[in-house]
Protein backbone atom coordinates (compact mmCIF):
# COMPACT_ATOMS: atom_id res chain seq x y z
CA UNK A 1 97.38 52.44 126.06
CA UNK A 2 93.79 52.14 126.82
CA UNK A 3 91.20 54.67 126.36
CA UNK A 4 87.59 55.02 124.55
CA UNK A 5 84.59 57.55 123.90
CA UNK A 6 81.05 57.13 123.96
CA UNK A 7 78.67 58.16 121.14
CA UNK A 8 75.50 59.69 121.02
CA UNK A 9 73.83 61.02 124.10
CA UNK A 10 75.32 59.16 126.94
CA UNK A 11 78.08 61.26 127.21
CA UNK A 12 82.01 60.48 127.47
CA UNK A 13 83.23 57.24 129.00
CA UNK A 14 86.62 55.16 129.03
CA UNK A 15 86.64 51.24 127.39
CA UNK A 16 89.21 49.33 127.73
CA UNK A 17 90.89 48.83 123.99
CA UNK A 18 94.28 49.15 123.29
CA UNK A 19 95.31 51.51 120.47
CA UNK A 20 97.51 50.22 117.15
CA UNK A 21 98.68 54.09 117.11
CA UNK A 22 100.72 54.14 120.37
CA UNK A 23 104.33 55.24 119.37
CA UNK A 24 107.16 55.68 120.83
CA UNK A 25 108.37 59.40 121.44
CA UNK A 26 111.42 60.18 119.90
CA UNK A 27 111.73 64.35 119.98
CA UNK A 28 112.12 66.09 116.25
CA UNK A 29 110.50 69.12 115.07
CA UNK A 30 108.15 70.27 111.71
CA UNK A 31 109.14 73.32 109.74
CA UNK A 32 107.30 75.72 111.69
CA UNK A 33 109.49 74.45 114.83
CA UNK A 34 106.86 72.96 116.37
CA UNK A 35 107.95 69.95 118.29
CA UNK A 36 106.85 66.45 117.32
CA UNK A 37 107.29 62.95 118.68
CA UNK A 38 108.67 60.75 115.35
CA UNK A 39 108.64 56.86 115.69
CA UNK A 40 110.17 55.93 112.13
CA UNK A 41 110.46 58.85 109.36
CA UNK A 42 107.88 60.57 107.11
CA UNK A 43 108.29 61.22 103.53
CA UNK A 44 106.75 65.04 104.33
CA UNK A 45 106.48 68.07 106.41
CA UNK A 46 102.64 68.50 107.96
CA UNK A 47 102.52 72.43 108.58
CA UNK A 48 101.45 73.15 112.42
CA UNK A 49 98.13 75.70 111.33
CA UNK A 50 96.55 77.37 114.10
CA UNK A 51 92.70 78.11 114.59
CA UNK A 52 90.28 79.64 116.39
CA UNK A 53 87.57 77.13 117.70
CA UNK A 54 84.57 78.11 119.89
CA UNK A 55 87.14 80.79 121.28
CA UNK A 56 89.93 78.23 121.74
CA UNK A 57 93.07 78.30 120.37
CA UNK A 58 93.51 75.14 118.76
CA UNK A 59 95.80 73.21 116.25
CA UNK A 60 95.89 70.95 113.31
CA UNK A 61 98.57 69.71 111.14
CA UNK A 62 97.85 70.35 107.42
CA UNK A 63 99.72 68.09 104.54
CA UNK A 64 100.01 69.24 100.95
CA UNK A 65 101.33 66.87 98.90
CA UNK A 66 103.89 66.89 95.83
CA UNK A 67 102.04 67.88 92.48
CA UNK A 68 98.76 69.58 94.08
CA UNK A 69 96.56 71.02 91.53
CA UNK A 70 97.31 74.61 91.51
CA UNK A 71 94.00 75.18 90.49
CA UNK A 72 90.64 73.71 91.43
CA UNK A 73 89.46 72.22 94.38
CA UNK A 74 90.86 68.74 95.95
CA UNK A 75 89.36 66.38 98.19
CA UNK A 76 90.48 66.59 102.28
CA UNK A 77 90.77 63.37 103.97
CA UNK A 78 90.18 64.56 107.58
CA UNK A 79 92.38 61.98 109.80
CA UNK A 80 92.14 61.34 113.51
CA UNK A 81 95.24 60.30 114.85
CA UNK A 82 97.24 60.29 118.38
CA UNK A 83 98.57 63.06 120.19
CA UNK A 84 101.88 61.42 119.72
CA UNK A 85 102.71 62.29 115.69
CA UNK A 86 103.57 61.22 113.34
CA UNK A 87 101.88 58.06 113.98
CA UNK A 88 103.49 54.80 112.30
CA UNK A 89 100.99 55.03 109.34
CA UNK A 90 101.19 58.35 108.72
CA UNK A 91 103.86 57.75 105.34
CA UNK A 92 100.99 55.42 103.77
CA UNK A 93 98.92 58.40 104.10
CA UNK A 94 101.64 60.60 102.75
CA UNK A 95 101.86 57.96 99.55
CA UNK A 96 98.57 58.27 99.53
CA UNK A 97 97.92 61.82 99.39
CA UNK A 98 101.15 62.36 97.14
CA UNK A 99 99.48 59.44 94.48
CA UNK A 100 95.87 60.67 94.52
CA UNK A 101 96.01 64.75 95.43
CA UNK A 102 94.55 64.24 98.46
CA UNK A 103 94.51 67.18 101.23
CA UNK A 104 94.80 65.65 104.60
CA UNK A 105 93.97 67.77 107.90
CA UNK A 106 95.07 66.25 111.44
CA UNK A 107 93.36 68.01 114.20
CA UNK A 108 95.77 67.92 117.26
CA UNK A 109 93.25 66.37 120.50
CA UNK A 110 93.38 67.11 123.67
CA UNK A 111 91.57 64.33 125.11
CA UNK A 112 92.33 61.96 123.45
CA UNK A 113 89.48 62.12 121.72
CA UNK A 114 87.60 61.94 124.61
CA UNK A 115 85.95 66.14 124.97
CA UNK A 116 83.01 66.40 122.98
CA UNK A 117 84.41 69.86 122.38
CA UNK A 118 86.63 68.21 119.40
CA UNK A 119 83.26 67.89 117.28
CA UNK A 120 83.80 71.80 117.27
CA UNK A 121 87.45 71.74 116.39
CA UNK A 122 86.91 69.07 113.43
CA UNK A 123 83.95 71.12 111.84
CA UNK A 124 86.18 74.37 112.18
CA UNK A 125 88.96 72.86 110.67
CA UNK A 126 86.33 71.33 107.65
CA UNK A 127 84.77 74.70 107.14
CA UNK A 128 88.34 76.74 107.25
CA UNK A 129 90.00 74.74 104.74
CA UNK A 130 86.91 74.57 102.52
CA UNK A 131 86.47 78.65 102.84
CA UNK A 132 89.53 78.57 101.87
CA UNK A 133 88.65 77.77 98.17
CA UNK A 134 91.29 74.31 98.25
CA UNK A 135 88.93 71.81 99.16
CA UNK A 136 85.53 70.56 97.36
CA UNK A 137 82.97 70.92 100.24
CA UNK A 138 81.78 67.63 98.50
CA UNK A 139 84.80 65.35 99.15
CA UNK A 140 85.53 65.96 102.72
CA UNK A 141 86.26 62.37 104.39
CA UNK A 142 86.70 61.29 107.93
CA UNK A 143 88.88 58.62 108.83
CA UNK A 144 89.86 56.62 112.56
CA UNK A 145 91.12 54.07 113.95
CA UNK A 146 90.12 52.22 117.61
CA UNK A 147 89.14 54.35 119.78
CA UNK A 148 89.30 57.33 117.17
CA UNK A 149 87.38 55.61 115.36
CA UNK A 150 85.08 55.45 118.05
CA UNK A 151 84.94 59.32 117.62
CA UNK A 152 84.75 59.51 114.13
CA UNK A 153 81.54 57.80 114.28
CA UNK A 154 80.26 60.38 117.29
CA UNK A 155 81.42 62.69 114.01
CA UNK A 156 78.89 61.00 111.87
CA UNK A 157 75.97 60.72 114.28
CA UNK A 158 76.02 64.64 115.19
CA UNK A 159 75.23 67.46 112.96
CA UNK A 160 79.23 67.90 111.76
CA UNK A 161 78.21 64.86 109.99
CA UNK A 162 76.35 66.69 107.46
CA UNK A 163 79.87 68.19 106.19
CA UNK A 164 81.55 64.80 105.45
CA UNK A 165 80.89 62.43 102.71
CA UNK A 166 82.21 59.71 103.77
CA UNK A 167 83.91 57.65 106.69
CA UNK A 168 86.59 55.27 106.66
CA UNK A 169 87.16 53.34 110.30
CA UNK A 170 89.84 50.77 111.29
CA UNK A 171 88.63 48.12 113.84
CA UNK A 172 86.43 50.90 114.73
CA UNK A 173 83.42 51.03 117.34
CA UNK A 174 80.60 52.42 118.80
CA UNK A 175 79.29 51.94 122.39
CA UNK A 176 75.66 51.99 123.99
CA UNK A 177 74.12 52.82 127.32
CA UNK A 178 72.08 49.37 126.65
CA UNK A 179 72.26 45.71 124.27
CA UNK A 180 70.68 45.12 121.33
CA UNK A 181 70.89 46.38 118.03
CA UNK A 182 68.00 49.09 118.94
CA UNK A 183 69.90 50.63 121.31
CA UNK A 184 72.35 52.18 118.30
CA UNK A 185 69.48 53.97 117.00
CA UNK A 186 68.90 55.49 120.59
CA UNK A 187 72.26 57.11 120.67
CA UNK A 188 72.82 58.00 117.36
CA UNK A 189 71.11 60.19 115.38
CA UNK A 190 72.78 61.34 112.03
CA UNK A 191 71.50 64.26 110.02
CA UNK A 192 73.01 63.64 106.99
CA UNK A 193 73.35 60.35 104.79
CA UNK A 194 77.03 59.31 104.71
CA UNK A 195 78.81 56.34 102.93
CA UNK A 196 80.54 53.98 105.78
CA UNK A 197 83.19 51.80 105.54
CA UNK A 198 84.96 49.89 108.41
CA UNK A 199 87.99 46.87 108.18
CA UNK A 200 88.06 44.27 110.57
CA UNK A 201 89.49 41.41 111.77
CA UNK A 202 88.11 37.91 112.69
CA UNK A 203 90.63 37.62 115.35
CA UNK A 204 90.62 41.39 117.38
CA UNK A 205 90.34 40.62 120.74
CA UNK A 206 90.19 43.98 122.20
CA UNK A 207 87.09 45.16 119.76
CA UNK A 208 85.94 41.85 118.90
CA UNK A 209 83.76 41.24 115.76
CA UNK A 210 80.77 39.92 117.33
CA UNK A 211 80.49 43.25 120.19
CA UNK A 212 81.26 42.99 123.80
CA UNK A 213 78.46 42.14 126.57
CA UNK A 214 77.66 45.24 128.31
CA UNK A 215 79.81 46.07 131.52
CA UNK A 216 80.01 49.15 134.31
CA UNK A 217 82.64 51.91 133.44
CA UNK A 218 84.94 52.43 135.95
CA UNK A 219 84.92 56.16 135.16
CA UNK A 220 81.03 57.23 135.03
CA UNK A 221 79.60 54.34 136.79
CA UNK A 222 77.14 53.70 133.29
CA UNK A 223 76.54 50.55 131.72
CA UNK A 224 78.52 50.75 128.09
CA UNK A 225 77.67 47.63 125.86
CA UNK A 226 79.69 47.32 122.37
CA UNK A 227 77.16 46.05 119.46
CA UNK A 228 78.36 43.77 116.67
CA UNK A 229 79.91 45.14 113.39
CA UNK A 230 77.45 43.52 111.63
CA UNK A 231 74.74 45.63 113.90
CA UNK A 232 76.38 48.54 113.98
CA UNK A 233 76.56 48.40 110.02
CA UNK A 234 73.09 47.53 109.67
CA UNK A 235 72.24 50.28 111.75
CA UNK A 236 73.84 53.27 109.12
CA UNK A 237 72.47 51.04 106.16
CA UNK A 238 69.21 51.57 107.43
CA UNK A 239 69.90 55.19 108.27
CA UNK A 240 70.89 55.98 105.05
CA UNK A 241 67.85 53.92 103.69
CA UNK A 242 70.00 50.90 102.24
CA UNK A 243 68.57 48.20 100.72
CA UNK A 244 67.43 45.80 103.46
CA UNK A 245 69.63 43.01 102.45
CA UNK A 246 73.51 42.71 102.63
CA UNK A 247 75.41 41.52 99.39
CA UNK A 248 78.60 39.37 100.61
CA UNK A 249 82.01 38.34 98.82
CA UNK A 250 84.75 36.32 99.95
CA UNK A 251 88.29 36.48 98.02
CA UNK A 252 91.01 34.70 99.65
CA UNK A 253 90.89 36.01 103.67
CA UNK A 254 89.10 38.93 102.94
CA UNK A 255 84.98 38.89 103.12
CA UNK A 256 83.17 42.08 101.92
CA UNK A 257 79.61 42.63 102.85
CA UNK A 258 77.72 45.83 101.04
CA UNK A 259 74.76 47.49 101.56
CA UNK A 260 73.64 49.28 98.56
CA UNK A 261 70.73 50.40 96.72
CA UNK A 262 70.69 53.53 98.85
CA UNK A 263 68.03 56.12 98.67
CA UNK A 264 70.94 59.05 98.47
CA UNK A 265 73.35 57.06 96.98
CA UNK A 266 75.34 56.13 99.56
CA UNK A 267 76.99 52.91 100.32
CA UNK A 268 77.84 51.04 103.42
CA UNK A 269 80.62 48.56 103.44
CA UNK A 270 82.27 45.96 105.94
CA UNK A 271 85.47 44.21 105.17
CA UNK A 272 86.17 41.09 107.18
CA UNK A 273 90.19 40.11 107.36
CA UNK A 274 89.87 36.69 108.27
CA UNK A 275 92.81 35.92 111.24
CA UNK A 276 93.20 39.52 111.45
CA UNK A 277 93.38 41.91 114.60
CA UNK A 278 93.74 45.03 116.29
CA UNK A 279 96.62 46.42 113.93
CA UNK A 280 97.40 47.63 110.79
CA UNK A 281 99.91 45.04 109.42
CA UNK A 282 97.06 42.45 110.24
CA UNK A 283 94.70 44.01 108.02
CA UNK A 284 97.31 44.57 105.12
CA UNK A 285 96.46 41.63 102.59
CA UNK A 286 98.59 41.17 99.23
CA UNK A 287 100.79 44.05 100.25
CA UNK A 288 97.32 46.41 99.79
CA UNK A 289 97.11 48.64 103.52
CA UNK A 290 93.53 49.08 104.41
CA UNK A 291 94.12 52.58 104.48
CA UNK A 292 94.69 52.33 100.63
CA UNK A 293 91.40 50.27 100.48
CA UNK A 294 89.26 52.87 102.45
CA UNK A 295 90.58 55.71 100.30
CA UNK A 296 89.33 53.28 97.39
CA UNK A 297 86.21 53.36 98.68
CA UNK A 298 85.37 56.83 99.82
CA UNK A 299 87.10 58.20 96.77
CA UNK A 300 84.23 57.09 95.09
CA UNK A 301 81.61 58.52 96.99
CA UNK A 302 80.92 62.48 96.78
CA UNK A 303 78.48 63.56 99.67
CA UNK A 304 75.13 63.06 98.87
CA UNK A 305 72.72 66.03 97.82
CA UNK A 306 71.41 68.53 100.69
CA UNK A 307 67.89 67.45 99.55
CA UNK A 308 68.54 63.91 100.64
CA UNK A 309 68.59 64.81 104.07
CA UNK A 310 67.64 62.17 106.63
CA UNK A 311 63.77 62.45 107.19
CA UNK A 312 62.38 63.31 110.58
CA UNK A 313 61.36 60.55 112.39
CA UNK A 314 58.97 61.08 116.39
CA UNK A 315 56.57 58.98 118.24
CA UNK A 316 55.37 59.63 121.60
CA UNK A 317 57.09 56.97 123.88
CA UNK A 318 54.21 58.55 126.98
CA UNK A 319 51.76 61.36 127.76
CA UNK A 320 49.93 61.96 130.84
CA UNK A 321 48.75 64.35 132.62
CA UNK A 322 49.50 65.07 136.14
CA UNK A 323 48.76 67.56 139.48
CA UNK A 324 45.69 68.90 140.30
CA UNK A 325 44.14 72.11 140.19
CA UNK A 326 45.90 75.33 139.81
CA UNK A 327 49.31 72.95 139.41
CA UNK A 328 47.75 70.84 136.43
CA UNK A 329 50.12 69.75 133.39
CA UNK A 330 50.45 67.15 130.53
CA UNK A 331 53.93 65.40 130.63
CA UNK A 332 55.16 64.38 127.27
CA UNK A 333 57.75 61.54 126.44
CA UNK A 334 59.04 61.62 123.19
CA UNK A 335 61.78 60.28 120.94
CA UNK A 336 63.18 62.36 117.64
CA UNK A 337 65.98 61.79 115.63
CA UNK A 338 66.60 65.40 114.42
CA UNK A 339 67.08 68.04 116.33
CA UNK A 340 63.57 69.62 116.52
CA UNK A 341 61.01 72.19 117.47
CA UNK A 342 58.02 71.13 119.06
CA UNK A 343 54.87 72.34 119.96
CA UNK A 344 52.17 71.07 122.04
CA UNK A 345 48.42 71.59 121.95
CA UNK A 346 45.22 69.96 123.70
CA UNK A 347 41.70 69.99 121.55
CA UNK A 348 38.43 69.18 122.54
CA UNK A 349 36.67 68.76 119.57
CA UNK A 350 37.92 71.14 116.47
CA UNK A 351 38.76 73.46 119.77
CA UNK A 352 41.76 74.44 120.97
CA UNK A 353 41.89 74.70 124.74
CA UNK A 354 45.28 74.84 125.96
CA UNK A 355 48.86 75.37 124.09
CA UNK A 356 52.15 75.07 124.99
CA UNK A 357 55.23 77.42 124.02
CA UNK A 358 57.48 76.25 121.22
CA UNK A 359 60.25 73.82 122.84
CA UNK A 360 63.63 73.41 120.93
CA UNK A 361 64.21 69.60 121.63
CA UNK A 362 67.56 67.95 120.72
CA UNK A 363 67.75 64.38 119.13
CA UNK A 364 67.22 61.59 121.55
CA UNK A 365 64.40 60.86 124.34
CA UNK A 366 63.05 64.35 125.26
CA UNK A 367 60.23 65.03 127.91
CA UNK A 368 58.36 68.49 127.47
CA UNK A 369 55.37 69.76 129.34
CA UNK A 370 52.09 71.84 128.26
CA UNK A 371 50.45 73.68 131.77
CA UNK A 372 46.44 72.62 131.59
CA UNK A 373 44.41 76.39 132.35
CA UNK A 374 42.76 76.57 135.53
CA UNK A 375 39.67 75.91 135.30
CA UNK A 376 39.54 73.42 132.08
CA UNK A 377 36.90 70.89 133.31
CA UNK A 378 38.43 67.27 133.97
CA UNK A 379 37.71 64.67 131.03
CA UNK A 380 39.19 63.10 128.30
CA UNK A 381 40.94 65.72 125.97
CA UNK A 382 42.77 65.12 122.81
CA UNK A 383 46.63 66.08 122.74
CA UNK A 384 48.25 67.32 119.63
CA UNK A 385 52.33 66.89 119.11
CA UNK A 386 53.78 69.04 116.28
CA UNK A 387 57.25 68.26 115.61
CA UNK A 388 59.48 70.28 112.80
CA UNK A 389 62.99 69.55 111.82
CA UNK A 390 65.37 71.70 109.62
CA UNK A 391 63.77 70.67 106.73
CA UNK A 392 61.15 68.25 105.82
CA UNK A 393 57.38 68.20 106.32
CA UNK A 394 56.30 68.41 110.29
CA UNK A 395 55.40 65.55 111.73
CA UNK A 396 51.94 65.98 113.48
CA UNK A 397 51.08 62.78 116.47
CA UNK A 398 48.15 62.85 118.26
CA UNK A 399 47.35 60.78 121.83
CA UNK A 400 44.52 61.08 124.05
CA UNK A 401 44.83 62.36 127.10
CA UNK A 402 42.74 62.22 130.44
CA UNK A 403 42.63 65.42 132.53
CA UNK A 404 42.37 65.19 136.19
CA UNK A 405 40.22 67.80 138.16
């Protein structure tokens, strides 16, 4: 089966990758009667929990495994798997969750994970459970495979990202609207630091290792280009202000690069399964799943302090002012990585001669407009771009402008 999801803001496209998830759908049903599709059997019962998600009725399937705490609060391993459940891998989960006291939460998709409206569903489902008092708000994980992996990391670039320490990805992705290892950085823009770790094979041809050159989707018409792994993981290193330079390993076929030295103690991690590719027995080494290794790693990374929240970053990509007359108006081009607030002013001297309303700009390439007053004399004026995230000190860029008559 072949599907796919863009990240970031070039909204939702199909790629062509086959998942390692597709199962075969054999009827049985959970203990609330709910009917699932089984391919081999699970070693527990996932309870069917309804929710209420920006007015939706929705669904996930919540495990509790043998030996829980009674009390105290346990980390949640958020996992995004097929419609079709349980998914082969879901009893090395179960062992998983059963060995280390592990909550796991499966939101059910619609989409397959294709509706943007699923960032919604997985932050309700994150903010239910830890309301609930069960789960330590600072060991939520995300995990995904392929193409949900895709969507895990469209998770991690938007503001639900702030909720999750960690994510754990399987031959997972990103896409971008163009190449180059800039263009990540144009369609993702995380809030949040968050430890990354993604497994991969040497030999996946459907999500290969070194990217895929860009091509035209057959469903929006848009250019989608797939970056490296090694670009993609540079990109969060730097994000979460890693130390520039990788560390590498190599023991028997498996290669693991790590970024570390991060400002909020975060790590970022690649594993490289030599001959492996796009399934999970390939990546299994020494009788070790990854899954096993990803819980290793995000196990031992809490989510990193509110205070060390990614700073604001803006520059002014163009300004210039159009029209004439009555009609006059400085255009303004600009690029933020937050969600922001922005205000515009033009100065002549220490004098302020025109200002703009506050504009509420979302992350991305933004273009916002201050109207010049009638009768402001045509010359060279200085323009003043105030830009304020959530937190942080504003970021203040001035340009000079020339206004017309």
């Amino acid at each position: 089966m072949r599907r796919g999801l863009v990240v970031g803001g070039i909204g939702i496209a199909l790629i062509a990758v086959a998942s390692a998830f597709t199962v075969p759908k054999l009827v049985d049903r959970d203990a609330s009667g709910t009917t699932l599709a089984h391919a081999r059997k699970v070693t527990g019962q996932p309870v069917l929990v309804a929710i209420d998600s920006g007015g939706q009725q929705r669904q996930y399937r919540l495990y509790t495994p043998s030996g829980l705490p009674a009390d105290g609060r346990v980390p949640l391993e958020v996992v995004l798997d097929e419609e079709s459940f349980p998914f082969p891998e879901m009893p090395d989960y179960e062992r998983l969750a059963n060995e280390q006291h592990i909550l796991l939460a499966l939101p059910v998709t619609l989409s397959h994970w294709k509706d943007p409206v699923d960032l919604r569903l997985v932050s309700d489902v994150v903010d239910q459970l830890v309301t609930n008092g069960r789960v330590d708000p600072d060991r939520v994980y995300l995990t995904g495979g392929s193409h949900s992996g895709l969507f895990a990391y469209q998770v991690a670039c938007s503001p639900v990202g702030a909720k999750v320490a960690g994510m754990g990805g399987l031959f997972a992705y990103m896409l971008t609207s163009t190449p180059g290892a800039a263009a990540i950085a144009d369609e993702c823009h995380p809030s949040h630091p968050i430890s990354i770790i993604n497994i991969h094979g040497t030999t996946d041809s459907f999500i290969p290792l070194e990217g895929r050159p860009c091509f035209i989707s057959k469903e929006t018409g848009r250019q989608l280009c797939v970056p490296s792994q090694l670009d993609v993981m540079r990109f969060w290193a730097n994000a979460d202000g890693c130390a520039p330079q990788e560390s590498t390993s190599t023991a028997g076929p498996l290669q693991t690069i790590v970024w570390g030295r991060c400002k909020a103690g975060t790590t970022v991690e690649l594993i490289v399964v030599k001959g492996g590719g796009h399934t999970v027995d390939s990546l299994t080494i020494d009788g070790v799943s990854p899954h096993s290794r990803i819980w290793d790693f995000l196990s031992a990374h809490p989510r990193a302090p509110v205070s060390q929240q990614i700073p604001l970053q803006a520059r002014v990509l163009s300004a210039k002012a159009v029209g004439t007359g009555a009609t006059r108006h400085v255009v303004v081009r600009l690029s933020v990585n937050l969600g922001a607030t922005v205000r515009l002013a033009l100065l002549r001297g220490r004098a302020t001669v025109a200002i703009a309303k506050p504009s509420r700009l979302a992350a991305g390439s933004r273009t916002v407009r201050l109207n010049v007053p009638k009768g402001l004399a045509k010359g060279r004026y200085k323009l003043r771009v105030t830009i304020n995230a959530a937190a942080g000190k504003p970021v203040v860029l001035e340009r000079s402008v020339a206004v017309p008559r």
